[in-house]
Protein backbone atom coordinates (compact mmCIF):
# COMPACT_ATOMS: atom_id res chain seq x y z
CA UNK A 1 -13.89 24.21 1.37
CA UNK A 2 -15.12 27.22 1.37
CA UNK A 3 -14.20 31.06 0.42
CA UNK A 4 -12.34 32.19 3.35
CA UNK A 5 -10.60 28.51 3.83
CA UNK A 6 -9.67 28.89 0.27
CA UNK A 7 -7.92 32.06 0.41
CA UNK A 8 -5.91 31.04 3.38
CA UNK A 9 -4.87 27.58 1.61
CA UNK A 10 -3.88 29.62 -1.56
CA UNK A 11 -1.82 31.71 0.83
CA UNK A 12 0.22 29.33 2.79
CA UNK A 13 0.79 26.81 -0.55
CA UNK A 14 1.29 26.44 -4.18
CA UNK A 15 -2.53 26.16 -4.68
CA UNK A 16 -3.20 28.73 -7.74
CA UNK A 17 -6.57 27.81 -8.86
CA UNK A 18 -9.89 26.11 -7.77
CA UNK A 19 -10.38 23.90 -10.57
CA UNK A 20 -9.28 20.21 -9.45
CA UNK A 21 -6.86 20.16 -12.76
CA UNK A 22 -6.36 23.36 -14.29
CA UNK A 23 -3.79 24.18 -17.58
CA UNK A 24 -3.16 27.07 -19.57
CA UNK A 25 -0.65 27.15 -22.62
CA UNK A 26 0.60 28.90 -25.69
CA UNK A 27 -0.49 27.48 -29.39
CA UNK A 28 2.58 27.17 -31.99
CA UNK A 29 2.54 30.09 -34.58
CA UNK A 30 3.18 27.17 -36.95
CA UNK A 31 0.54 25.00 -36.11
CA UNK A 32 -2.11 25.93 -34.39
CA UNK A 33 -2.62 22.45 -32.71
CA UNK A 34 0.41 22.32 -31.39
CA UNK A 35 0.42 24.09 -27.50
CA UNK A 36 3.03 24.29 -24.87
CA UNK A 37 2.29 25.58 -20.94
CA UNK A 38 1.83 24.32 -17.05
CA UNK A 39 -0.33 21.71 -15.79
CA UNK A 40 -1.70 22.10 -12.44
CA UNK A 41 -3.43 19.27 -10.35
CA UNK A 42 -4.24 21.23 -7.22
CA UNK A 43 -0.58 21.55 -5.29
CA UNK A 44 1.29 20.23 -7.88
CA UNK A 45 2.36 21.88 -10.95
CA UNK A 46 4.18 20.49 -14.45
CA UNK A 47 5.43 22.10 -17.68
CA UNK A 48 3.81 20.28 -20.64
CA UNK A 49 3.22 20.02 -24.12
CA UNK A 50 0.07 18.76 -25.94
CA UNK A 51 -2.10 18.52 -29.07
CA UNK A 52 -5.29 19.02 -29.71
CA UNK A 53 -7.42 16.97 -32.44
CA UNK A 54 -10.80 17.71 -33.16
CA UNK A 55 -12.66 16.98 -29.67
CA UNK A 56 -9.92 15.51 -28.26
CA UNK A 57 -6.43 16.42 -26.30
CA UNK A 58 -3.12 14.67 -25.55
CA UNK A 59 -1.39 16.14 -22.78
CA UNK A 60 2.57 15.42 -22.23
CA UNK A 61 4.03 16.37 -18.75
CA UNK A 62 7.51 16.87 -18.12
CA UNK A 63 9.83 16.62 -15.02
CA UNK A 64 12.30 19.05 -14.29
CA UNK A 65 14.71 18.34 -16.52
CA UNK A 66 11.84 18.20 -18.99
CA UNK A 67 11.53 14.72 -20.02
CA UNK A 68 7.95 13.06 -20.50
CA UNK A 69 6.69 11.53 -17.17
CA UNK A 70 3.03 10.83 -18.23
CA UNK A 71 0.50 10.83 -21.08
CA UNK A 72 -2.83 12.30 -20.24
CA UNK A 73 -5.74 11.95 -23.01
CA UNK A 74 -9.28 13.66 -22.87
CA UNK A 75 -12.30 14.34 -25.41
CA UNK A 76 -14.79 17.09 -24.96
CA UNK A 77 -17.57 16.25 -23.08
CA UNK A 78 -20.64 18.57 -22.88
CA UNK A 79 -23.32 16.77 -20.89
CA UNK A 80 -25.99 17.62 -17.80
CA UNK A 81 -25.34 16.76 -14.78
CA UNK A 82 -26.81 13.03 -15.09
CA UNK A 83 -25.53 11.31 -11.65
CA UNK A 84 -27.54 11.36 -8.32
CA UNK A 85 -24.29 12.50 -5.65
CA UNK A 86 -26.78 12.16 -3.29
CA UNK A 87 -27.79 8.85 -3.16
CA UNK A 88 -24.10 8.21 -3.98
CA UNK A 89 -23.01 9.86 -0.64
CA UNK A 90 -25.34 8.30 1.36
CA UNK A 91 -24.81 4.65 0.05
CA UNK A 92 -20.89 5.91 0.99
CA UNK A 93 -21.89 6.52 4.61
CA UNK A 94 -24.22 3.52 5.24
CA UNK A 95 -21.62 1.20 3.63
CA UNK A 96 -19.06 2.69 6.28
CA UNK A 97 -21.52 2.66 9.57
CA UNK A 98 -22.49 -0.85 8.58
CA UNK A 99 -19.12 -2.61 7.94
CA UNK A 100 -16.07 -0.42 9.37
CA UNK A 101 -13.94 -2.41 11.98
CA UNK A 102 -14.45 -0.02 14.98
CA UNK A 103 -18.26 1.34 16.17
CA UNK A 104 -16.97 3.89 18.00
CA UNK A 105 -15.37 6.45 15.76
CA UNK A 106 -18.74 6.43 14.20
CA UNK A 107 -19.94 8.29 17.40
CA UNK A 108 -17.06 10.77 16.77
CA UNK A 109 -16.82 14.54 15.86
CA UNK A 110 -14.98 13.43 12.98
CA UNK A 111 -17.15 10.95 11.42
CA UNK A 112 -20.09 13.65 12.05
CA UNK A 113 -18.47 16.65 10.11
CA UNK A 114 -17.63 13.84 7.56
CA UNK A 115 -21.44 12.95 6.77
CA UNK A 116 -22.11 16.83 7.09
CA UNK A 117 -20.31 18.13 4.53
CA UNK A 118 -19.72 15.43 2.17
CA UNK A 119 -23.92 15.54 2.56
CA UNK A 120 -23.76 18.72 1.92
CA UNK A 121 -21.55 19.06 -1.07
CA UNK A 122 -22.97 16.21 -2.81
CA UNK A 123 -25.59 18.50 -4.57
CA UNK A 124 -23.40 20.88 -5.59
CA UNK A 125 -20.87 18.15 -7.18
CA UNK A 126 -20.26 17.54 -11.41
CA UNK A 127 -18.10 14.38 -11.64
CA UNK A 128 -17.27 11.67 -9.66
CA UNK A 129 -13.11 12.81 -9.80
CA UNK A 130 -14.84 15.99 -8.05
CA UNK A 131 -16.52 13.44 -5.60
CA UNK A 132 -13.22 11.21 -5.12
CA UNK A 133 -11.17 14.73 -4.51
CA UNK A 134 -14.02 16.08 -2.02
CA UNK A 135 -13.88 12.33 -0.02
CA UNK A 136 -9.98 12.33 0.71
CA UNK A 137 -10.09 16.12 1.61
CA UNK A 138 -12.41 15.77 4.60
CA UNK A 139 -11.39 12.01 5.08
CA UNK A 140 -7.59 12.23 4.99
CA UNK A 141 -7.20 12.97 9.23
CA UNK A 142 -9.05 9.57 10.29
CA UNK A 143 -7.13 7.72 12.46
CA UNK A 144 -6.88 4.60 10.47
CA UNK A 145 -5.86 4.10 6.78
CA UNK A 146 -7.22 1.93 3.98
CA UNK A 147 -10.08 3.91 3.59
CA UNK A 148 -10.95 5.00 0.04
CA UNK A 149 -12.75 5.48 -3.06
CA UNK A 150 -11.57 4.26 -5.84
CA UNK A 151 -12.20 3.71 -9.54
CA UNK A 152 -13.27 -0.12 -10.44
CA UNK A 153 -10.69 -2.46 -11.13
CA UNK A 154 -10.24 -3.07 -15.09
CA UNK A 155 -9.68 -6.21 -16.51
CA UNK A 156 -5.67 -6.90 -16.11
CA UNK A 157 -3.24 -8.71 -17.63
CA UNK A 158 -1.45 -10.87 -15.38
CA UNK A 159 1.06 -8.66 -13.88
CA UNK A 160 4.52 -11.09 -12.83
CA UNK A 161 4.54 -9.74 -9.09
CA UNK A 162 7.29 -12.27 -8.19
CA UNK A 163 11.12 -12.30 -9.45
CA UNK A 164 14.24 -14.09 -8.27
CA UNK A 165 17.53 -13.68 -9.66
CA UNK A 166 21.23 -14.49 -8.48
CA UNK A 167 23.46 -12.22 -7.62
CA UNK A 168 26.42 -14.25 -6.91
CA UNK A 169 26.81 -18.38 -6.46
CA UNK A 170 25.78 -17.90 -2.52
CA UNK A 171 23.62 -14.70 -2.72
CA UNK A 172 19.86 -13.92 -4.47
CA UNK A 173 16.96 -11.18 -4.22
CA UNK A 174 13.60 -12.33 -4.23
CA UNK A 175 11.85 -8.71 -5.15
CA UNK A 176 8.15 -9.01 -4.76
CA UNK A 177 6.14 -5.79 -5.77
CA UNK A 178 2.50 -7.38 -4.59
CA UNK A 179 1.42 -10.26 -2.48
CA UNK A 180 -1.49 -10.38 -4.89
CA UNK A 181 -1.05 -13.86 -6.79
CA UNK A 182 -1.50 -17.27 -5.78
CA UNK A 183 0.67 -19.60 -3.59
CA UNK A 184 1.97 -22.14 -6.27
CA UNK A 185 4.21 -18.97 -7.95
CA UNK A 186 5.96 -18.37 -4.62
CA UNK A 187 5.88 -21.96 -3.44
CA UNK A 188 7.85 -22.36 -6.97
CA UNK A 189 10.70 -19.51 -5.97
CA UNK A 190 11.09 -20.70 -2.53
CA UNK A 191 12.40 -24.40 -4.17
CA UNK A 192 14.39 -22.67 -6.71
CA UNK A 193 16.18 -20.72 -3.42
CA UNK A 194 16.11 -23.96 -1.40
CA UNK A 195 17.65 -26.02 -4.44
CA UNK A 196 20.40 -23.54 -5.32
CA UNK A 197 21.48 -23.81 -1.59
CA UNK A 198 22.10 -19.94 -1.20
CA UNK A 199 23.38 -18.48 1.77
CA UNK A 200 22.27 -14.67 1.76
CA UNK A 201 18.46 -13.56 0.58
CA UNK A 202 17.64 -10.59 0.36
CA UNK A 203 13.93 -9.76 -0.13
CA UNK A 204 12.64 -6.55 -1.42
CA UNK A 205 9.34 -5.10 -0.22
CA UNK A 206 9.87 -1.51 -1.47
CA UNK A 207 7.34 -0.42 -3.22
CA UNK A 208 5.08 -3.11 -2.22
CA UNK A 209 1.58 -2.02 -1.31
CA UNK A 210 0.18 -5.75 0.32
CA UNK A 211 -1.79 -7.99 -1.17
CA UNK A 212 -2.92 -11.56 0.25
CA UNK A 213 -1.39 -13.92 3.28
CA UNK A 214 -1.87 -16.60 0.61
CA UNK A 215 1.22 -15.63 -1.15
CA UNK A 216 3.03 -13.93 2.33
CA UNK A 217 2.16 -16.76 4.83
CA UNK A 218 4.36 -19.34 2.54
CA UNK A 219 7.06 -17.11 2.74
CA UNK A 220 7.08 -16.51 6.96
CA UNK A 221 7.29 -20.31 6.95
CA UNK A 222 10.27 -20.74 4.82
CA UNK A 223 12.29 -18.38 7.12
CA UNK A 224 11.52 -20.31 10.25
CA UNK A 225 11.72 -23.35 11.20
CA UNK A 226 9.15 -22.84 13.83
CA UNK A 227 5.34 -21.97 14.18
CA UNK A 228 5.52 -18.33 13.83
CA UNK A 229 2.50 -16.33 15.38
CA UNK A 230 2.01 -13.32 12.94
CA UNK A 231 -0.64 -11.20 14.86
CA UNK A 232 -4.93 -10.84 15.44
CA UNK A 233 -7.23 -9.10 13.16
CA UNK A 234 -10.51 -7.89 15.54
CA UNK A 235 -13.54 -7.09 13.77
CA UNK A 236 -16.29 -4.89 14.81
CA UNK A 237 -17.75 -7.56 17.16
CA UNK A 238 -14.62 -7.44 19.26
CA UNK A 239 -14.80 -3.30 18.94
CA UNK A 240 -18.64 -3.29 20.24
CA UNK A 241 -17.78 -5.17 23.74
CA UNK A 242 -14.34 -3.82 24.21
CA UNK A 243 -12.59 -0.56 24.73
CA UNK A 244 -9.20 -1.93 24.16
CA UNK A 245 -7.58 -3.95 21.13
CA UNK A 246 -7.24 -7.90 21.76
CA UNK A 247 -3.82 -9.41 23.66
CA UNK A 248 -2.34 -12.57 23.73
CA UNK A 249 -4.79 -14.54 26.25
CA UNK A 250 -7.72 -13.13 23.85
CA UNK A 251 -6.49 -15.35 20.92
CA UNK A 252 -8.58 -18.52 22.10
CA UNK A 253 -11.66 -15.87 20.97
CA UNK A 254 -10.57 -15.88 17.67
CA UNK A 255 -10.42 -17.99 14.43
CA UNK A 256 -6.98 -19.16 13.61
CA UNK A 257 -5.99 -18.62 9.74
CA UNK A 258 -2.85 -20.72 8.79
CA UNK A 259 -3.55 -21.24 5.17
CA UNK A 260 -5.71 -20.25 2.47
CA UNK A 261 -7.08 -17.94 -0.34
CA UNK A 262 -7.88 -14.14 -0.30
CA UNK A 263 -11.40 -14.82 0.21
CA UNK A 264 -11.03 -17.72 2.70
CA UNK A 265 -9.19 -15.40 5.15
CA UNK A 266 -12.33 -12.80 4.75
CA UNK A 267 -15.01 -14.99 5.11
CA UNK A 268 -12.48 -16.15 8.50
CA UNK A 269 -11.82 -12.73 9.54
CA UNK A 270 -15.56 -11.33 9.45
CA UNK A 271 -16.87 -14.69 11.83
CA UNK A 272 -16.90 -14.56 15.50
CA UNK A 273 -14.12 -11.82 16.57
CA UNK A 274 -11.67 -11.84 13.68
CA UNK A 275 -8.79 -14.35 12.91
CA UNK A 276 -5.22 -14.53 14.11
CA UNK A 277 -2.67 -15.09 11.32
CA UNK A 278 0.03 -18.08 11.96
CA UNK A 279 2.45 -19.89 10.14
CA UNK A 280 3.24 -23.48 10.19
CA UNK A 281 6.63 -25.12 9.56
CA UNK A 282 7.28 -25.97 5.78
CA UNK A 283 8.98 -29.21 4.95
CA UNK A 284 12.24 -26.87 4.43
CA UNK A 285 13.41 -23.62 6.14
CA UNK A 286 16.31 -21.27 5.17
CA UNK A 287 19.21 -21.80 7.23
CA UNK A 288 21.37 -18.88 5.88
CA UNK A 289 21.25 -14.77 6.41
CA UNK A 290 18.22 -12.43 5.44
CA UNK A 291 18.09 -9.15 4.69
CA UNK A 292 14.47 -7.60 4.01
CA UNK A 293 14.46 -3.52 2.05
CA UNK A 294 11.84 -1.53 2.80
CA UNK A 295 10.76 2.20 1.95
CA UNK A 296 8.00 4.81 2.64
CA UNK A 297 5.78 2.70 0.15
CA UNK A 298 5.46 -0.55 2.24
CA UNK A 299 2.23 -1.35 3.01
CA UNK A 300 -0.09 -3.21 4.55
CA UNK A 301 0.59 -7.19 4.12
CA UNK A 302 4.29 -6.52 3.75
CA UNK A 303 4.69 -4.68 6.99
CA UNK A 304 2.50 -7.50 8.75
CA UNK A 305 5.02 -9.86 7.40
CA UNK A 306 7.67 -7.58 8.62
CA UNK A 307 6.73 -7.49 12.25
CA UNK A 308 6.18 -10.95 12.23
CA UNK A 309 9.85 -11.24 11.11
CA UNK A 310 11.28 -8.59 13.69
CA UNK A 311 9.11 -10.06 16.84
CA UNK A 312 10.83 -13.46 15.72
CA UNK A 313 14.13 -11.87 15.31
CA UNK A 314 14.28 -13.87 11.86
CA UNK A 315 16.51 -11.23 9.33
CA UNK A 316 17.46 -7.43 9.38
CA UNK A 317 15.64 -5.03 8.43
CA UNK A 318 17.32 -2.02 5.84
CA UNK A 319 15.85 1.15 3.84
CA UNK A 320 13.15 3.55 5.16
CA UNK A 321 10.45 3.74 7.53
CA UNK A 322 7.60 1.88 6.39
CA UNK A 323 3.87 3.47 5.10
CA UNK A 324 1.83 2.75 9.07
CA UNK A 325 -1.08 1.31 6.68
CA UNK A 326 -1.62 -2.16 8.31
CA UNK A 327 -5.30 -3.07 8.54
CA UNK A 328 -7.27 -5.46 6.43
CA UNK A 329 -10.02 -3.94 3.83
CA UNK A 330 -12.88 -5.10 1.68
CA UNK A 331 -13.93 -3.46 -1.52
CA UNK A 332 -17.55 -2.62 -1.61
CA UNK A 333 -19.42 -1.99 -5.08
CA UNK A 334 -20.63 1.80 -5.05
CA UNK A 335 -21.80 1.98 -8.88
CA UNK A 336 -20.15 0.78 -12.46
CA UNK A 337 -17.47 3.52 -11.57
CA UNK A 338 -16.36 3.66 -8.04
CA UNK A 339 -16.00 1.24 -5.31
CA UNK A 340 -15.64 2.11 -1.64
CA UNK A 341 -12.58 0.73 0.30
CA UNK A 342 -13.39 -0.10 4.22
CA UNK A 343 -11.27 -0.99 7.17
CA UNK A 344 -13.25 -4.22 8.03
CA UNK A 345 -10.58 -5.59 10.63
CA UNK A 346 -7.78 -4.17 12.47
CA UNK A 347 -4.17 -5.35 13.18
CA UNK A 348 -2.46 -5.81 15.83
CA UNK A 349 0.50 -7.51 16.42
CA UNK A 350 1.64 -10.95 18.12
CA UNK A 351 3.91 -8.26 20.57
CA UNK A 352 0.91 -5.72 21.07
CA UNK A 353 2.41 -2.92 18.02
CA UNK A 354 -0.34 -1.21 16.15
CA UNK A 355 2.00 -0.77 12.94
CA UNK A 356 -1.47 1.50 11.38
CA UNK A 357 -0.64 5.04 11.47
CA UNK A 358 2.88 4.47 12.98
CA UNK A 359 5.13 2.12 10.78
CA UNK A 360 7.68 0.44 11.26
CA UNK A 361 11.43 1.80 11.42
CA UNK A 362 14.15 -0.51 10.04
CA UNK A 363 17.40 -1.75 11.73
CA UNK A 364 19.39 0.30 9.57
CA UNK A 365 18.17 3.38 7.90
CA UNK A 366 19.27 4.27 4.50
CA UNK A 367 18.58 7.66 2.85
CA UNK A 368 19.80 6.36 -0.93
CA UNK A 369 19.45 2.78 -2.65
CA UNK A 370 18.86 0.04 0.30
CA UNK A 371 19.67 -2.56 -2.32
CA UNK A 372 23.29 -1.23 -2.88
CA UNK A 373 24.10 -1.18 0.74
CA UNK A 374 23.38 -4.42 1.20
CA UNK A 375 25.00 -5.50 -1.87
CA UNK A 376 28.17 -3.84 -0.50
CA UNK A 377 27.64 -5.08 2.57
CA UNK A 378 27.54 -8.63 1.47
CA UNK A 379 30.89 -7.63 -0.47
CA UNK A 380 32.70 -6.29 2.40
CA UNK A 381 32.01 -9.28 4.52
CA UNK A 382 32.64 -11.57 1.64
CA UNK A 383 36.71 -9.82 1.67
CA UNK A 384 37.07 -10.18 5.33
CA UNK A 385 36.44 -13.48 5.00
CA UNK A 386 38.75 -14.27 2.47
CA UNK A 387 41.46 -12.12 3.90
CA UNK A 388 41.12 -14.42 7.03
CA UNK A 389 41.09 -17.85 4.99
CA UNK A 390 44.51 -16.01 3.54
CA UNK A 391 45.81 -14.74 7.03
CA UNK A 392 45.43 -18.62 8.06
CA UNK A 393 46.96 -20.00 5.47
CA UNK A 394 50.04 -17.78 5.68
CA UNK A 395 50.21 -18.47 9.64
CA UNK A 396 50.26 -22.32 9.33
């Protein structure tokens, strides 16, 4: 960032040091392997503890109240500089000019100082964390989200992104930390609702970053028992002979995506102008009241499912503003490390709302646990009712 920058930044924030992660600590008198000091990952700071073995290092850092939070492990590693950041960089920007969703920014001051100086630093960089750190510094003002490098996906277990439980005979949350699965698992959980005839759901999407319509596009059609229209995602052909995002009457332009797989809706959404997402009826719907949390971590594919819900006035909406990171993105390869993340389509929705960059605000706002004030909610309306059941029983 430079000398001067850095000194200004180091003056107006809890930046101490230059160093990307920097720690310092105190060795045990009794053993010698044994330290305890303060972590620092550039603005943010933690006490820790930690061993050291040989080569290698085990890092412990604490909250406030000084209880573990996370495990960090290392080795020594004295090598030469043995990655090309240049070609690197410049795969980065050609990947972006050839497949981002909107030509035009590319023509922008922003995109230019981007290339500059990420050009620029790229022989100067050691590691590729150095490289990741130096991307979301000069990248993190664009005016569009869902933009990122990242490390390569390992191999996973599968991770159960889909839970329903009861919370009384006529109540149940369906929590669902990822749309990422496959439609069968939430096809199951929508009969389990339908057969236990419950009157209340309440779905939580805190927390959730997206995933696929395969899994979220079952769900819009339970809770309606109408075609729902969910909103248009313009690609870059759109962007090159228009100024302005697509409306209504531009829908006949695009491909129409009711049903299918992650990849389905890609190879759908990168063909003539984009796609426009819509749900069909199901052979049930959910006659009963919905409540739907959401936080400052609700992203993408869940807040597309949540405007769809709002413009269709289908449940009520309680927690926190949502993230405003609504566009769709494709994962290109870089190298066996990194992959770039690209905007390849925006989103806007059936109404006109661009929720990227903006969010959207719930019906009710709650500062603590959205759960429990629905849960008390559902409780206090539950006792009025039974108080008037009582009151007419005592009158006749």
């Amino acid at each position: 960032m430079g000398a001067l920058k850095y000194k200004l930044i180091k003056m107006a924030s809890p930046l101490k040091y230059p160093e990307i992660i920097h720690f310092e600590g105190t060795f045990d008198t009794k053993n010698p392997s044994i330290f305890k000091g303060v972590y620092y990952n550039l603005f943010s700071q933690n006490n820790c503890y930690g061993k050291i073995t040989g080569d290698s290092i085990v890092i412990t850092l604490l909250n406030k109240l000084e209880k573990p939070i996370k495990v960090i492990k290392g080795y020594k590693n004295e090598y030469p500089k043995s990655e090309n950041y240049e070609e690197i960089v410049l795969k980065i920007i050609n990947l972006t000019e050839e497949h981002l969703f909107n030509p035009s920014f590319l023509k922008s001051k922003d995109w230019k100082n981007f290339k500059s100086r990420l050009i620029a630093s790229s022989g100067k960089m050691e590691d590729k964390l150095e490289l990741q750190t130096g991307f979301y510094a000069i990248a993190r003002d664009f005016p569009f989200t869902h933009y990122n490098l990242i490390a390569n996906r390992k191999e996973q277990e599968n991770k159960t992104n889909f839970s329903l439980s009861s919370i009384d005979k006529s109540s149940c949350l369906l929590k669902i930390k990822s749309f990422e699965g496959d439609r069968l698992t939430i096809d199951t959980l929508i009969e389990k609702i339908e057969n236990n005839q419950y009157s209340t759901l309440i779905i939580d999407l805190r927390d959730n970053a997206g995933g696929s319509n395969e899994t979220a596009l079952p769900l819009m059609s339970y809770l309606s028992d109408k075609a729902v229209t969910g909103g248009v995602f313009p690609n870059k052909n759109w962007y090159k002979e228009h100024k302005t995002p697509p409306i209504i009457h531009d829908y006949d332009e695009f491909n129409e995506f009711n049903f299918g797989t992650l990849e389905e809706f890609y190879s759908m959404a990168k063909n003539r102008n984009g796609l426009y997402i819509r749900s069909l009826p199901g052979k049930s719907y959910f006659r009963g009241k919905v409540y739907i949390l959401c936080n400052e971590n609700t992203a993408s594919t869940s807040e597309v499912l949540i405007q769809g819900l709002r413009e269709n006035n289908i449940g009520q909406l309680v927690g926190k503003k949502t993230a405003g990171a609504a566009l769709s993105g494709r994962r290109f390869h870089i190298d066996k490390d990194l992959s770039l993340f690209i905007p390849v389509n925006d989103y806007i929705s059936h109404k006109g709302y661009k929720i990227d960059k903006h969010g959207i605000k719930p019906d009710i706002e709650v500062e603590t646990d959205a759960l429990k004030y629905v849960l008390k909610k559902i409780d206090d309306e539950l006792t009025v009712q039974q108080n008037s059941r009582k009151a007419t029983i005592s009158n006749n």
